[in-house]
C-alpha atoms as a PDB file:
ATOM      1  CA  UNK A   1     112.810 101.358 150.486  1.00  0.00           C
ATOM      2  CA  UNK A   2     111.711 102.059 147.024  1.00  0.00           C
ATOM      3  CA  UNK A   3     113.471 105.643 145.341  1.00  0.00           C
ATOM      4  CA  UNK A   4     109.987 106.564 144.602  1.00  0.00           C
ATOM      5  CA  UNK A   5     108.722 106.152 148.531  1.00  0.00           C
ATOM      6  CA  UNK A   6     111.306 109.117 149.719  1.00  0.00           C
ATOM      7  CA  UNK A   7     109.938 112.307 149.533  1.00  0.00           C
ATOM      8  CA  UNK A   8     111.651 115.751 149.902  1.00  0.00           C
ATOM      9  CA  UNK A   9     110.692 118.004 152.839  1.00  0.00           C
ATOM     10  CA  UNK A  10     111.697 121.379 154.604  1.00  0.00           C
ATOM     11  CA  UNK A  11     111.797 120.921 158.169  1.00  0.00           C
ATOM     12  CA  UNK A  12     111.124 124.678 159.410  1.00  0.00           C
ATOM     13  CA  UNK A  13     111.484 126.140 162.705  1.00  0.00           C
ATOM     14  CA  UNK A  14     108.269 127.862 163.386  1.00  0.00           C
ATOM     15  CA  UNK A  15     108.015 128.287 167.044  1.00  0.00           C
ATOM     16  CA  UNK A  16     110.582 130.387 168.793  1.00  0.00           C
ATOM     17  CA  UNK A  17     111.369 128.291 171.850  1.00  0.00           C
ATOM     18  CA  UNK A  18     111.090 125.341 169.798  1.00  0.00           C
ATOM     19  CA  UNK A  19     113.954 122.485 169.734  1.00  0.00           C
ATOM     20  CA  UNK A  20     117.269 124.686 168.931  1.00  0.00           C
ATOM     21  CA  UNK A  21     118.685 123.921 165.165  1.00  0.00           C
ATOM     22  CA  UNK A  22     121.419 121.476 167.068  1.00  0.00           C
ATOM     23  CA  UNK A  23     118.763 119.535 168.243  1.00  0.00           C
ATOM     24  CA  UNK A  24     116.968 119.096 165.365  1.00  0.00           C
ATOM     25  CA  UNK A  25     119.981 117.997 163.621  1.00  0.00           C
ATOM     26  CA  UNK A  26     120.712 115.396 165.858  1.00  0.00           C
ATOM     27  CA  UNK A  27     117.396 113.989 165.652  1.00  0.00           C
ATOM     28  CA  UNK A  28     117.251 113.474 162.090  1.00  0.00           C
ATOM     29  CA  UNK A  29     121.130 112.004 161.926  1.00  0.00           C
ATOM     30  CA  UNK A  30     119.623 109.559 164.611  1.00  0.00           C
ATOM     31  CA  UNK A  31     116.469 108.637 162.444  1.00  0.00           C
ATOM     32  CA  UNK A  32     117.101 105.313 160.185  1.00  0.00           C
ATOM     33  CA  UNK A  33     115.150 106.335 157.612  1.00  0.00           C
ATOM     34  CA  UNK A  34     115.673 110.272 157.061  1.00  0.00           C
ATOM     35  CA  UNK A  35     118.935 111.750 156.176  1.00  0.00           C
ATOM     36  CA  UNK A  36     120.007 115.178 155.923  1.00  0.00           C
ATOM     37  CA  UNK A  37     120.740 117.449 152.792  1.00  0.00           C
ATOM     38  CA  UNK A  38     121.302 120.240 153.635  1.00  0.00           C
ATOM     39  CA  UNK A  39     121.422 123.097 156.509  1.00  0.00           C
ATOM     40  CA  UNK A  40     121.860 126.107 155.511  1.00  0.00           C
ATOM     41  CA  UNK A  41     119.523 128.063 157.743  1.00  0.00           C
ATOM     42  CA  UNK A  42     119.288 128.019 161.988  1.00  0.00           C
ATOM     43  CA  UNK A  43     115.486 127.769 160.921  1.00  0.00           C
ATOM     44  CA  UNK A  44     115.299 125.253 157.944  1.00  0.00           C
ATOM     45  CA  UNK A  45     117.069 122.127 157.450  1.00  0.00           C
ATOM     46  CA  UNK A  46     116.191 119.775 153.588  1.00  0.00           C
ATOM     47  CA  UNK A  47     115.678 116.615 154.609  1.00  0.00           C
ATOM     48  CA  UNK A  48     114.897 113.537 152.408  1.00  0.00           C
ATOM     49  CA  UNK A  49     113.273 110.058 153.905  1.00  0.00           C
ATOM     50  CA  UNK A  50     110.399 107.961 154.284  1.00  0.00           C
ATOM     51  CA  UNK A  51     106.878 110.186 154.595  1.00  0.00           C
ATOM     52  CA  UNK A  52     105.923 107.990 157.921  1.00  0.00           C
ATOM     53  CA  UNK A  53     109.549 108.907 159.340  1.00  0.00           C
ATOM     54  CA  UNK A  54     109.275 112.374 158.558  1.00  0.00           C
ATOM     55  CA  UNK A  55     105.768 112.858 160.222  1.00  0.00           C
ATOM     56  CA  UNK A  56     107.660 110.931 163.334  1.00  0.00           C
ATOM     57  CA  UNK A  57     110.461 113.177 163.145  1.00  0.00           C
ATOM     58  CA  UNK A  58     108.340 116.360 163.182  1.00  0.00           C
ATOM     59  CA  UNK A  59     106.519 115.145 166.129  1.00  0.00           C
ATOM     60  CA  UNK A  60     109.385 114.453 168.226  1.00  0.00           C
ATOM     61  CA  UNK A  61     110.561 117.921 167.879  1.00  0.00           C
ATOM     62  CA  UNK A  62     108.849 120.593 169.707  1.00  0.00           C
ATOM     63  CA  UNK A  63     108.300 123.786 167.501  1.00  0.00           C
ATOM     64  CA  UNK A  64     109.138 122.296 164.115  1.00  0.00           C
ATOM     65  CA  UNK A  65     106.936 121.460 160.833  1.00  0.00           C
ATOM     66  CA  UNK A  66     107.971 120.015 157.512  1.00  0.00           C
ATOM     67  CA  UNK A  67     106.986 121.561 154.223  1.00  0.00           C
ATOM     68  CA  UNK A  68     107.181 119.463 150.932  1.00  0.00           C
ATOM     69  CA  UNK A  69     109.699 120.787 148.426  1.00  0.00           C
ATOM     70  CA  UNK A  70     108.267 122.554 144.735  1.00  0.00           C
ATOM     71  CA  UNK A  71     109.930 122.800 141.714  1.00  0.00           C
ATOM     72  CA  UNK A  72     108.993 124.056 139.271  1.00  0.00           C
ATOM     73  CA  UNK A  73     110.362 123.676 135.651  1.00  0.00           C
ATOM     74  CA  UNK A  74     111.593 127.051 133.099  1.00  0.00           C
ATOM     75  CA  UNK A  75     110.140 127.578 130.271  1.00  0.00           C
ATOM     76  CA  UNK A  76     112.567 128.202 127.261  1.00  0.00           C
ATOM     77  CA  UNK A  77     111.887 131.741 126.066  1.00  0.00           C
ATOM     78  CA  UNK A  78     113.715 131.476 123.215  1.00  0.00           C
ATOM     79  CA  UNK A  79     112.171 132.700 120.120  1.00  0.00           C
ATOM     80  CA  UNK A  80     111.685 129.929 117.725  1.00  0.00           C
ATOM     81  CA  UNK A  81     111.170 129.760 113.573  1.00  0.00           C
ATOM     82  CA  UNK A  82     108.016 127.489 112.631  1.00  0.00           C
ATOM     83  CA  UNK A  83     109.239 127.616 109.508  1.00  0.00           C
ATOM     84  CA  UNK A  84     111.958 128.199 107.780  1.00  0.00           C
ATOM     85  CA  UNK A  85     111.678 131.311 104.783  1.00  0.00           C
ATOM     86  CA  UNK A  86     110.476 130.270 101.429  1.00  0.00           C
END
């Protein structure tokens, strides 16, 4: 699979009997083609895979939806000379 085919998701708890965080954890170690980042939150887990095995992922898990990942770059505040004094 091609770097530029893996996308970046959130995979959100947003039912409250959904499939507990343990669960959901196990699901995406046992999917091929998603791995996990990070899980920092019982509620959110950043996962990073194929877009088809996401979507399969989410569906096998009652209660959960994934949510692509934003970033956003900083602007550099800095002030700046245009140019420099006669």
């Amino acid at each position: 699979m091609a770097e530029s085919d893996r996308k970046r998701m959130i995979l959100n708890r947003v039912e409250p009997d959904g499939a507990d965080l343990g669960e959901a954890t196990k699901r995406v170690s046992d999917s091929p083609n998603v791995r996990l980042l990070r899980a920092n939150s019982p509620t959110s887990l950043l996962i990073e895979g194929a877009g088809d095995a996401i979507e399969r992922l989410v569906l096998s898990l009652k209660g959960w939806n994934a949510l692509p990942t934003v970033s956003y770059t900083v602007p550099d505040t800095r002030a700046r000379v245009l140019k420099p004094p006669p």
